[in-house]
N, C-alpha and C. Protein backbone atom coordinates (compact mmCIF):
# COMPACT_ATOMS: atom_id res chain seq x y z
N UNK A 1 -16.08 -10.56 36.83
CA UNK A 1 -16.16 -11.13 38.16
C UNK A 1 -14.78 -11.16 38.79
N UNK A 2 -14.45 -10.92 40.16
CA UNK A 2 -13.71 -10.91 41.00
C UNK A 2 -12.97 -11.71 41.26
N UNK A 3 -11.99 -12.54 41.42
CA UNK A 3 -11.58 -13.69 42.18
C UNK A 3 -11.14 -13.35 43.94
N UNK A 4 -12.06 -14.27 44.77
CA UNK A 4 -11.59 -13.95 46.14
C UNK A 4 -10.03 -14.26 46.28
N UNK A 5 -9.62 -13.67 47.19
CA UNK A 5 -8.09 -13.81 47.09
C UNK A 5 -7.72 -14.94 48.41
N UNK A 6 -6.37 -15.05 48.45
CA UNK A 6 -5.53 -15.80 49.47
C UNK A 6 -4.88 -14.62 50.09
N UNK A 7 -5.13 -14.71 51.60
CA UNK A 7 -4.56 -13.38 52.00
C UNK A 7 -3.06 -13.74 53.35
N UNK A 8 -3.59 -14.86 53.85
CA UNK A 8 -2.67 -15.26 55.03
C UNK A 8 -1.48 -16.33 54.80
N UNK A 9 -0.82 -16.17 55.35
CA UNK A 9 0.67 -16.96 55.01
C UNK A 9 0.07 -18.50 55.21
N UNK A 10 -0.31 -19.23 56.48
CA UNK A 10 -0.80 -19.95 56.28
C UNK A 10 -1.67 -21.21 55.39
N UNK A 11 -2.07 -20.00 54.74
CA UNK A 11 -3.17 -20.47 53.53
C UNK A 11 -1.96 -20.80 52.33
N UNK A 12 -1.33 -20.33 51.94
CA UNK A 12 -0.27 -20.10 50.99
C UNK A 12 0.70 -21.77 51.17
N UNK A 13 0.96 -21.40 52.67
CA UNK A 13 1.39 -22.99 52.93
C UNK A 13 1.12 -24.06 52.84
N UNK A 14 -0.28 -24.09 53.07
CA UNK A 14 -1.25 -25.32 52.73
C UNK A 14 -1.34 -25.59 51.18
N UNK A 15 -1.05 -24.90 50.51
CA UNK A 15 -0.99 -24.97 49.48
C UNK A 15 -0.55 -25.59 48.59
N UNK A 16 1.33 -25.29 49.30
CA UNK A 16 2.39 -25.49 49.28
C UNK A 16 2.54 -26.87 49.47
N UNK A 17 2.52 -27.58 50.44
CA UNK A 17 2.47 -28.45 51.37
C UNK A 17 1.34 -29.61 50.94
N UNK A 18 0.00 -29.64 51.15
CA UNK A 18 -0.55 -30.15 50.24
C UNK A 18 -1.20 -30.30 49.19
N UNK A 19 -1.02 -29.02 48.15
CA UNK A 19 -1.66 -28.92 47.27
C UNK A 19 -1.17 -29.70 45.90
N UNK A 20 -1.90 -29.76 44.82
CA UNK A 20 -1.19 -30.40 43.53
C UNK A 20 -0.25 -29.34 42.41
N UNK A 21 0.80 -29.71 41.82
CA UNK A 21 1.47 -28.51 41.58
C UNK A 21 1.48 -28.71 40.06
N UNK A 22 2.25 -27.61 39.07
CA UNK A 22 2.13 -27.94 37.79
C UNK A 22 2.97 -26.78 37.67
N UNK A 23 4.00 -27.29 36.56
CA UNK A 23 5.21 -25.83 36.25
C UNK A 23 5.14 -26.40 34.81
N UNK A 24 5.78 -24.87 34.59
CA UNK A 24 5.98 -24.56 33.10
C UNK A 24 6.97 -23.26 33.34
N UNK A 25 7.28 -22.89 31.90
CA UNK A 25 8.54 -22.17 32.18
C UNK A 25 8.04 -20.59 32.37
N UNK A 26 7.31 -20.10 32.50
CA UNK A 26 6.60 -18.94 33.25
C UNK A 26 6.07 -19.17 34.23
N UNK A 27 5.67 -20.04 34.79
CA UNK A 27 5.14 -19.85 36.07
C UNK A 27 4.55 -21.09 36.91
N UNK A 28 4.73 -21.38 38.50
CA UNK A 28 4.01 -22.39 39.16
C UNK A 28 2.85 -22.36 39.32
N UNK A 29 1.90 -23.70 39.49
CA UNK A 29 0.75 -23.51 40.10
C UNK A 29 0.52 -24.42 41.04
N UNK A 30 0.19 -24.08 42.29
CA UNK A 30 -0.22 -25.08 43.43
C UNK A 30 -1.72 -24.96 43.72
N UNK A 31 -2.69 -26.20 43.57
CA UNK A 31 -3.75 -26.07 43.71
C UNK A 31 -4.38 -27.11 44.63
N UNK A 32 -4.87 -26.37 45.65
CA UNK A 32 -5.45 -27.45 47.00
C UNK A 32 -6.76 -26.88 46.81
N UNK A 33 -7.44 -28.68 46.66
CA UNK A 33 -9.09 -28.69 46.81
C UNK A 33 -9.32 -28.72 48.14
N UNK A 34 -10.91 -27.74 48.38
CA UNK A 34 -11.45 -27.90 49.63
C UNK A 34 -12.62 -28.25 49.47
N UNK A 35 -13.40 -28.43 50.89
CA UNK A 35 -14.45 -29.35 50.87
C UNK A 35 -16.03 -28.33 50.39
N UNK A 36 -16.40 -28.95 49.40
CA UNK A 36 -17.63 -28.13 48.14
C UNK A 36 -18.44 -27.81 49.14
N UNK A 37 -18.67 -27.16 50.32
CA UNK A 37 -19.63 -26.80 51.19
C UNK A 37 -19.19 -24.90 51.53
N UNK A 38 -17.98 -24.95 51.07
CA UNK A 38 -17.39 -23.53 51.57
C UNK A 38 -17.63 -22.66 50.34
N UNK A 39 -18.55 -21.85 50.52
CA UNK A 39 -19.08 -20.99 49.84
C UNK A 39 -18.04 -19.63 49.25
N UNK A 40 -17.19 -19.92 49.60
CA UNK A 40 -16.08 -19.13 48.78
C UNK A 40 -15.93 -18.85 47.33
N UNK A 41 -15.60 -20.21 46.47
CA UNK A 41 -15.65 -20.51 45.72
C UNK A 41 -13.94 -21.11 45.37
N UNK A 42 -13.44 -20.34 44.72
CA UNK A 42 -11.95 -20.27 44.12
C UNK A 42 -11.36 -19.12 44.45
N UNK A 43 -10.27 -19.15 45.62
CA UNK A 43 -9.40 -18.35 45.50
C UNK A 43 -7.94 -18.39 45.30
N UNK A 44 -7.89 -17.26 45.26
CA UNK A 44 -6.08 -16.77 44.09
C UNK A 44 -5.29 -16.36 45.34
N UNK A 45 -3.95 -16.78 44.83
CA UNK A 45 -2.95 -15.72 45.52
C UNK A 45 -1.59 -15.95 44.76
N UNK A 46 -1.26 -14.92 44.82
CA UNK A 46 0.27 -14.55 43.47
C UNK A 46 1.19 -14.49 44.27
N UNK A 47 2.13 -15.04 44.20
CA UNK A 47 3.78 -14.73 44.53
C UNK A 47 4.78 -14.47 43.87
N UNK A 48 5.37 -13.32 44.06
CA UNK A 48 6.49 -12.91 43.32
C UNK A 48 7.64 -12.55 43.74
N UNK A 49 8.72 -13.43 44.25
CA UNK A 49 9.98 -12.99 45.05
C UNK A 49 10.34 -12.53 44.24
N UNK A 50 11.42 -11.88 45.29
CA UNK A 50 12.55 -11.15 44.98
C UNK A 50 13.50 -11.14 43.33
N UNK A 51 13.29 -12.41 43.61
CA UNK A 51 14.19 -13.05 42.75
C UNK A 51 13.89 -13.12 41.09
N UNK A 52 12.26 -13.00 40.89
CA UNK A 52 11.76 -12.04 39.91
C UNK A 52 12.02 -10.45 39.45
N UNK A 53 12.88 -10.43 39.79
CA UNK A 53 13.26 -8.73 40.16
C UNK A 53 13.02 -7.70 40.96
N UNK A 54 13.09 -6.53 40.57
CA UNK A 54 12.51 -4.97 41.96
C UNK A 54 11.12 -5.15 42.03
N UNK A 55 10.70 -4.25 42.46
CA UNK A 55 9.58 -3.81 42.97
C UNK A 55 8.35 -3.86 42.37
N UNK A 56 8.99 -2.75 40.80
CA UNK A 56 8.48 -2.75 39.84
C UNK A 56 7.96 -4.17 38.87
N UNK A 57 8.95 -4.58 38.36
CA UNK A 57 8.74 -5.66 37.82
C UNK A 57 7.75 -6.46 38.72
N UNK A 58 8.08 -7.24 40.02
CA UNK A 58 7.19 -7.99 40.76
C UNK A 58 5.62 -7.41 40.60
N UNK A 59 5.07 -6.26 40.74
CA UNK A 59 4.06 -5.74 41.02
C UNK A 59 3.71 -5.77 39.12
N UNK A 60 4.36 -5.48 37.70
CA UNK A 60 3.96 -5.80 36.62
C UNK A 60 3.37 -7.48 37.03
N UNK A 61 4.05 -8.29 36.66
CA UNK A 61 4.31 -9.30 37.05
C UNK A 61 2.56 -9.59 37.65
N UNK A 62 2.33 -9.52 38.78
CA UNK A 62 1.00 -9.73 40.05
C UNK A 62 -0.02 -9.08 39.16
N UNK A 63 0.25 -7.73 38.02
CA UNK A 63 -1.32 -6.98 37.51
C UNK A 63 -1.17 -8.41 35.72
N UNK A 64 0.26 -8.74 35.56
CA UNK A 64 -0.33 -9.57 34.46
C UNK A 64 -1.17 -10.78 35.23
N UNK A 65 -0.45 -11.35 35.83
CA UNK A 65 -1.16 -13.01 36.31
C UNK A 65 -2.74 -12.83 36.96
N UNK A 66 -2.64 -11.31 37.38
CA UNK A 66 -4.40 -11.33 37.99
C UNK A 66 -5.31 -10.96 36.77
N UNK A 67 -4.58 -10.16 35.70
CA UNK A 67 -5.65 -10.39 34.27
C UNK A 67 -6.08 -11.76 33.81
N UNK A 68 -4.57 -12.75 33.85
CA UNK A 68 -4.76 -13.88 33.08
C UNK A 68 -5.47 -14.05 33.83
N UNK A 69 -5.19 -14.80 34.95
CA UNK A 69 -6.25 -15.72 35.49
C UNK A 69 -7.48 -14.83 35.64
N UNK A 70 -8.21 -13.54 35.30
CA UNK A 70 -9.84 -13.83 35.01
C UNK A 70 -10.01 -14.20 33.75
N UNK A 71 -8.99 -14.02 32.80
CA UNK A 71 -9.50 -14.57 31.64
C UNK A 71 -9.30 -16.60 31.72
N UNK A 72 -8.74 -16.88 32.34
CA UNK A 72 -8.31 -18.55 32.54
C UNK A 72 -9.00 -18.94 33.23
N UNK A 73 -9.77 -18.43 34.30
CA UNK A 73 -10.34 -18.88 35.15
C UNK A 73 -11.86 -19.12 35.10
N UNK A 74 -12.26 -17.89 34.62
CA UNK A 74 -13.89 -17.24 34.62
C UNK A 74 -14.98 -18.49 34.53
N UNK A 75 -14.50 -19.53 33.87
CA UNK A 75 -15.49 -20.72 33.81
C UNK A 75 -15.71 -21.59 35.42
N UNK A 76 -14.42 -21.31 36.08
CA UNK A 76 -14.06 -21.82 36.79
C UNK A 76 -14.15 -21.67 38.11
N UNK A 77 -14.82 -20.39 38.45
CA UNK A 77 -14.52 -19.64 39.66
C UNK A 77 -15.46 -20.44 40.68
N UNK A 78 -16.69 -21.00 40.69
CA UNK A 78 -17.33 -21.51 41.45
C UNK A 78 -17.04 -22.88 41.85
N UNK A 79 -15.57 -23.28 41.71
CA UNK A 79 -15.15 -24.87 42.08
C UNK A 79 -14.29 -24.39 43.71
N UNK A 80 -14.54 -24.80 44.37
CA UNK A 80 -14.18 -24.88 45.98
C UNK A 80 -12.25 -25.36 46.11
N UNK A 81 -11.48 -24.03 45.78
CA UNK A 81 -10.38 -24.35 45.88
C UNK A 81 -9.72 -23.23 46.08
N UNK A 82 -7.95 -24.00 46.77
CA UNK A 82 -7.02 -22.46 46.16
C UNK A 82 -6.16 -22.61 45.79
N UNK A 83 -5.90 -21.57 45.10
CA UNK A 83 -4.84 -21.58 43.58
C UNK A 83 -4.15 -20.66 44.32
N UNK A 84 -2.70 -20.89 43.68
CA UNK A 84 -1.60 -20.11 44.13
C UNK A 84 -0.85 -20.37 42.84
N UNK A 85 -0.40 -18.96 42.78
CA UNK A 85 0.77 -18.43 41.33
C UNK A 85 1.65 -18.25 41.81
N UNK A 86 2.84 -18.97 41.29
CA UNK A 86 4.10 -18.46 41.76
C UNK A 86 5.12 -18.18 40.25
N UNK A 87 5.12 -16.67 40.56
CA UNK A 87 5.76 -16.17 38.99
C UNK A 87 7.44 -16.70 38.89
N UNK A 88 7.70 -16.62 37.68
CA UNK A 88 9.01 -17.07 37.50
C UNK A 88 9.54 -15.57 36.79
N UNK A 89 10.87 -15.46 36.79
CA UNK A 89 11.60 -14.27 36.06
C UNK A 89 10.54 -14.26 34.27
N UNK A 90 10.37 -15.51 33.32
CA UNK A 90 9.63 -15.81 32.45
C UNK A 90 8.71 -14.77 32.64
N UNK A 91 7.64 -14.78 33.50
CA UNK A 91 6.32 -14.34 33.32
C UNK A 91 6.23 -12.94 33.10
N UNK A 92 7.17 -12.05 32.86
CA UNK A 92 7.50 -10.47 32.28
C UNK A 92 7.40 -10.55 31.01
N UNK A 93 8.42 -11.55 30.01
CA UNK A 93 8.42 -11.65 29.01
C UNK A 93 7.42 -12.59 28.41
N UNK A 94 7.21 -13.38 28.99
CA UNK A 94 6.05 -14.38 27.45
C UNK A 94 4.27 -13.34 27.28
N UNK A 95 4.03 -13.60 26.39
CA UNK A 95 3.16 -13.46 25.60
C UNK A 95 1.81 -13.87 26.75
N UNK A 96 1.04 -12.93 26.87
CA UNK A 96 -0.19 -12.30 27.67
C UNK A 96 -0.65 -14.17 27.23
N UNK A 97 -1.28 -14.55 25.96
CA UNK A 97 -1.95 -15.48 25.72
C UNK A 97 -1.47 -16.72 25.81
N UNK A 98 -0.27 -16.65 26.20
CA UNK A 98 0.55 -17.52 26.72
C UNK A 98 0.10 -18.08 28.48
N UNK A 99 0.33 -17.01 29.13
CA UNK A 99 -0.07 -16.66 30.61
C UNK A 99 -1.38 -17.64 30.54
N UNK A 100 -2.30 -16.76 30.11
CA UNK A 100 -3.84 -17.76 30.14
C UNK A 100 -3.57 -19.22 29.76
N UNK A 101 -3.05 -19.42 28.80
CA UNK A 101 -3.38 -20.61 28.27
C UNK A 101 -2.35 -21.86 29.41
N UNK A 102 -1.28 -20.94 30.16
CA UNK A 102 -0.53 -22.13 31.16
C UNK A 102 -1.90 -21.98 32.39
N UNK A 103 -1.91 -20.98 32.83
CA UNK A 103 -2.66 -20.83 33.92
C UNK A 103 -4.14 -21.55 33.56
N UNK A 104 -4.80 -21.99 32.62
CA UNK A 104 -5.68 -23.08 32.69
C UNK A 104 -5.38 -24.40 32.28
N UNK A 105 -4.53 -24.77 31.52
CA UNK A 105 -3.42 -25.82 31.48
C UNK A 105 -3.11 -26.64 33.08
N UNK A 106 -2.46 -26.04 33.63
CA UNK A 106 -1.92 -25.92 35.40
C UNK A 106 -3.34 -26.00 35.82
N UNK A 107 -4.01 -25.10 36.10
CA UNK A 107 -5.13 -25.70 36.94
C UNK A 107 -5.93 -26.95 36.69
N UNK A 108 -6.06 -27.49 35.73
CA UNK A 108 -6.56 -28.97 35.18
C UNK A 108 -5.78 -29.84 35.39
N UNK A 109 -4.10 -30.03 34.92
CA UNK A 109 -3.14 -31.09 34.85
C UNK A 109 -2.16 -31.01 36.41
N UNK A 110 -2.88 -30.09 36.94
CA UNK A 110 -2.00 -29.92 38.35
C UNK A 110 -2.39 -31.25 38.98
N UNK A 111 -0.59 -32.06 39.21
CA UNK A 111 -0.84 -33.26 40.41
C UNK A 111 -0.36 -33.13 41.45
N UNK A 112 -0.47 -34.21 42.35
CA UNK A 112 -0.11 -34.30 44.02
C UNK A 112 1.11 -34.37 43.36
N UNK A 113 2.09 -33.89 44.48
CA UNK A 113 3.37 -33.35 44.75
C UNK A 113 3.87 -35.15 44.91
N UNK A 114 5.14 -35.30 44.79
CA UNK A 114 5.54 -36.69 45.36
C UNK A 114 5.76 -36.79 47.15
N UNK A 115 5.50 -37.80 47.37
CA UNK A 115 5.67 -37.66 48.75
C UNK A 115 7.00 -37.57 49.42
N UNK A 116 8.09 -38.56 48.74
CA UNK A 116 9.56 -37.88 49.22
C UNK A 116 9.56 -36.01 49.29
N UNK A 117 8.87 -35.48 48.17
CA UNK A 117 9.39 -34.03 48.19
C UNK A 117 8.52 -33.01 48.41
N UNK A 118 7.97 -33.45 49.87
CA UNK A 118 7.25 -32.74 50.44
C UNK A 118 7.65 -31.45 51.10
N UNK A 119 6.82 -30.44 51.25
CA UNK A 119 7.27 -28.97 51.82
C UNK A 119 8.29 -29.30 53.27
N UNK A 120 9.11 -28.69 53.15
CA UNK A 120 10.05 -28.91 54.73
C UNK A 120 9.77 -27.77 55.35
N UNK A 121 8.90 -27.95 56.62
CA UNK A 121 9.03 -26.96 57.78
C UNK A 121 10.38 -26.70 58.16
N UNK A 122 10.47 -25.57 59.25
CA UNK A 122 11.62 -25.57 60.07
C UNK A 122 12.09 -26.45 61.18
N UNK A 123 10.73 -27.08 61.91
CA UNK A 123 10.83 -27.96 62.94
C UNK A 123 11.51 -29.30 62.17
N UNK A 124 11.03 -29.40 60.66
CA UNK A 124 11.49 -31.12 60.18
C UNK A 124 12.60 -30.90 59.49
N UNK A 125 13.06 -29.79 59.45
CA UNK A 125 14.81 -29.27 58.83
C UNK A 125 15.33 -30.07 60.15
N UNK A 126 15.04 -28.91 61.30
CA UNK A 126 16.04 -28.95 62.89
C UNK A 126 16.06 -30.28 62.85
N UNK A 127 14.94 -31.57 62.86
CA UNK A 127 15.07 -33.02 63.42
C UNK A 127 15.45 -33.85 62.69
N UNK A 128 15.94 -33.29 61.10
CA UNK A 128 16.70 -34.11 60.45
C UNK A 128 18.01 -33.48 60.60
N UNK A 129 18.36 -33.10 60.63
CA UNK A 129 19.78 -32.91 60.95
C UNK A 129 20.33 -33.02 62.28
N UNK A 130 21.01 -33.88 62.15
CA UNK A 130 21.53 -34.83 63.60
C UNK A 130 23.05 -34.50 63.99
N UNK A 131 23.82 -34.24 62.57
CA UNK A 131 24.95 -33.88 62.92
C UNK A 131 25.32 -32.94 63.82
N UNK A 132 26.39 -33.29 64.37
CA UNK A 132 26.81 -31.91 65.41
C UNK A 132 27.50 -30.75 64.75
N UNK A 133 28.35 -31.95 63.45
CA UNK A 133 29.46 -30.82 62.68
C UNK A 133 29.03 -30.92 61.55
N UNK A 134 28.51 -30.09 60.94
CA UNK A 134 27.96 -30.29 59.35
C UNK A 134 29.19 -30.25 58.51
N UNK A 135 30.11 -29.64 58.66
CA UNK A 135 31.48 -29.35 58.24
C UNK A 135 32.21 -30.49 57.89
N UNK A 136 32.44 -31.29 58.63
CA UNK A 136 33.25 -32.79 58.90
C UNK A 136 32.57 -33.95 57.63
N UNK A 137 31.04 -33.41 56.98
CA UNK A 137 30.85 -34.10 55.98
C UNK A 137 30.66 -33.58 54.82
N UNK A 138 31.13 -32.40 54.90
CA UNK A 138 31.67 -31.78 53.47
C UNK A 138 33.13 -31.17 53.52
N UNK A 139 33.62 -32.16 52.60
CA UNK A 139 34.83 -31.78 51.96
C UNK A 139 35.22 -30.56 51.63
N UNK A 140 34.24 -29.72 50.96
CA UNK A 140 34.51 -28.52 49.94
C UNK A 140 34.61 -27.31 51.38
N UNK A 141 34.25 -27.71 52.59
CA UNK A 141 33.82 -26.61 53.54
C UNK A 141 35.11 -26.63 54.09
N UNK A 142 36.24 -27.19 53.97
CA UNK A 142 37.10 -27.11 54.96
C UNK A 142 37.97 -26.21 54.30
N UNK A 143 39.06 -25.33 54.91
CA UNK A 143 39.95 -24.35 54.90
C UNK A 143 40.54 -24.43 53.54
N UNK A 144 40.35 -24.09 52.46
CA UNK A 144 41.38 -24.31 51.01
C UNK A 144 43.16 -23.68 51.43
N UNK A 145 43.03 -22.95 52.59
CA UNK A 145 44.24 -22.37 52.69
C UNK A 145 45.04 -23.16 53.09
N UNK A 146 44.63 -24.81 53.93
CA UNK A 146 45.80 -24.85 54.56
C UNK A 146 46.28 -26.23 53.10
N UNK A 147 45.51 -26.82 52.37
CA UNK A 147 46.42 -27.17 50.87
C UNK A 147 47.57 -25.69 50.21
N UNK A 148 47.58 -24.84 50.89
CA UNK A 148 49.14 -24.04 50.26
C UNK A 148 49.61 -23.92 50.76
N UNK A 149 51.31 -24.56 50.86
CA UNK A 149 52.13 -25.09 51.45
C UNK A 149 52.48 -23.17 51.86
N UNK A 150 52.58 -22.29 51.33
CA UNK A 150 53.05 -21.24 51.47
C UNK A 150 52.29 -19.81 52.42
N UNK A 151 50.67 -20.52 52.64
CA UNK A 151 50.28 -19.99 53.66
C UNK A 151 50.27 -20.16 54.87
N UNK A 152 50.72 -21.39 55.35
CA UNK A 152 51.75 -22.23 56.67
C UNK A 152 52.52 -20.96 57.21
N UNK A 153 53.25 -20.65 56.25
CA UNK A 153 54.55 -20.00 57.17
C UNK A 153 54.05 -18.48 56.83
N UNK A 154 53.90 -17.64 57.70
CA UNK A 154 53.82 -16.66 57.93
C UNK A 154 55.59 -15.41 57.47
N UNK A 155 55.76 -15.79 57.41
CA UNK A 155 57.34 -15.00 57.15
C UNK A 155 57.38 -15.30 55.64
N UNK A 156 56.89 -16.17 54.90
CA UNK A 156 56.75 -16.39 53.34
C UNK A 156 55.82 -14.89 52.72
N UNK A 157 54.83 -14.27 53.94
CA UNK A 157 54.07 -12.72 52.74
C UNK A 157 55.37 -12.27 53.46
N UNK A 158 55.25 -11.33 52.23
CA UNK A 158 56.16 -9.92 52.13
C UNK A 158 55.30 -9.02 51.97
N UNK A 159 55.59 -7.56 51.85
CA UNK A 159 55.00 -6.31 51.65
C UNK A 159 54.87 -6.71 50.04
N UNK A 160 55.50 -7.20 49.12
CA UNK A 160 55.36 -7.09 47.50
C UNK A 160 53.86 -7.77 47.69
N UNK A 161 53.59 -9.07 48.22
CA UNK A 161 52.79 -9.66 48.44
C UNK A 161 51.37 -9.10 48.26
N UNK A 162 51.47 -7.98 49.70
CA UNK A 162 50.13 -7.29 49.84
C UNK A 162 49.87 -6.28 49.07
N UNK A 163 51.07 -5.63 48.61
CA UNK A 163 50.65 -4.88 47.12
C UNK A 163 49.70 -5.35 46.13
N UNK A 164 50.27 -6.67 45.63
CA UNK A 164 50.00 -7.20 44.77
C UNK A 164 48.50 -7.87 44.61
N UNK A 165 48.22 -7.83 45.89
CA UNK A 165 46.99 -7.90 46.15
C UNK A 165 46.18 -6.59 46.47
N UNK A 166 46.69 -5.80 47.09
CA UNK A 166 45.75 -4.78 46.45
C UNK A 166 45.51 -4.25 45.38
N UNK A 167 46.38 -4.58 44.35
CA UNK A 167 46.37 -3.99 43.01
C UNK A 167 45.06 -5.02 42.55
N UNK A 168 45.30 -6.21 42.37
CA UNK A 168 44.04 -7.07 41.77
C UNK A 168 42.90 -7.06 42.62
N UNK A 169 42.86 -6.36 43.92
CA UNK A 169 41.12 -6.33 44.08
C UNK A 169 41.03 -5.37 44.65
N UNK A 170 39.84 -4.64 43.83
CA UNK A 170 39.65 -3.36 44.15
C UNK A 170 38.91 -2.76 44.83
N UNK A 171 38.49 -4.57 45.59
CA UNK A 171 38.14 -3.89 47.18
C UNK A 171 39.00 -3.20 48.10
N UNK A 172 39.96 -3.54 48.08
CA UNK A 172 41.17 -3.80 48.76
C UNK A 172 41.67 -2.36 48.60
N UNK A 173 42.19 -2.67 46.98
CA UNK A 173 42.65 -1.33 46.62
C UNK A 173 41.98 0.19 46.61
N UNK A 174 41.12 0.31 47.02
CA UNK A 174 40.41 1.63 47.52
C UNK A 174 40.65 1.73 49.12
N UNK A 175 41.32 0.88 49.73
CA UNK A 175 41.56 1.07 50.94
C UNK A 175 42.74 1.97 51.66
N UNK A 176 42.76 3.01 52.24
CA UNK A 176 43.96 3.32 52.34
C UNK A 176 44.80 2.37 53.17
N UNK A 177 46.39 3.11 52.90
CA UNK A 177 47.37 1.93 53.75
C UNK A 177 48.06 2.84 54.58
């Protein structure tokens, strides 16, 4: 049997946002119940950034988690919900029976998210941040150059100077002069 899928960004968000979540070290699960009248049943949707690796890998990655979950799921498919996978770099390497056994694990022990750490839109980023200068309240953001007393004075580089810097970076140093 098939699992209907999650196809729109939207849906993915809701998910996100209010669904119940459950991690483990291969992989997330966000699962938002809907109301038992929607003849759907249970649907899936996999995510695999970037950040899981190329192309390749991501797309391994999406054909393991859509095996597991028919094998994790299959009892399950007629409960009115949607599940969302979100792979971790993990989910390449662990063990196929591993996969199943989080991915029905997660769908049972998945809870509501806390409410402090709820999904942040873009609109509730922009209206919490009030500052004008984000800069002025971090320390680490301000100029490290002007703590060296020796980048003040301009007549302190010499030509040895910029050598010496092109020799140690070899960005630099592939540059002609």
């Amino acid at each position: 049997m098939r699992l209907a899928r999650l196809t729109q960004r939207k849906e993915f968000l809701a998910a996100a946002e209010h669904g119940r979540r459950f991690r483990s070290s291969a992989l997330s699960v966000q699962v938002l119940d809907r109301s038992a009248d929607d003849e759907a049943g249970l649907r899936l949707g996999l995510t695999a950034s970037r950040k899981v690796g190329n192309a390749v890998k991501r797309n391994r990655i999406r054909r393991r988690l859509r095996a597991a979950a028919q094998l994790a799921l299959a009892d399950k498919a007629m409960r009115a919900c949607d599940l969302v996978v979100v792979a971790r770099p993990e989910t390449l390497t662990a063990a196929f029976e591993t996969l199943v056994a989080e991915l029905s694990l997660g769908f049972d022990r998945a809870r509501p998210h806390k409410p402090g750490r709820h999904f942040a839109s873009k609109s509730a980023v922009s209206k919490n941040s009030t500052s004008k200068n984000p800069a002025s309240k971090n320390p680490a953001s301000k100029n490290p150059a002007s703590k060296n007393p020796a980048s003040k004075n301009p007549a302190s580089k010499t030509s040895s100077d910029s050598k010496t810097r092109r020799a140690a970076d070899p960005a630099v140093a592939r540059q002609p002069s």
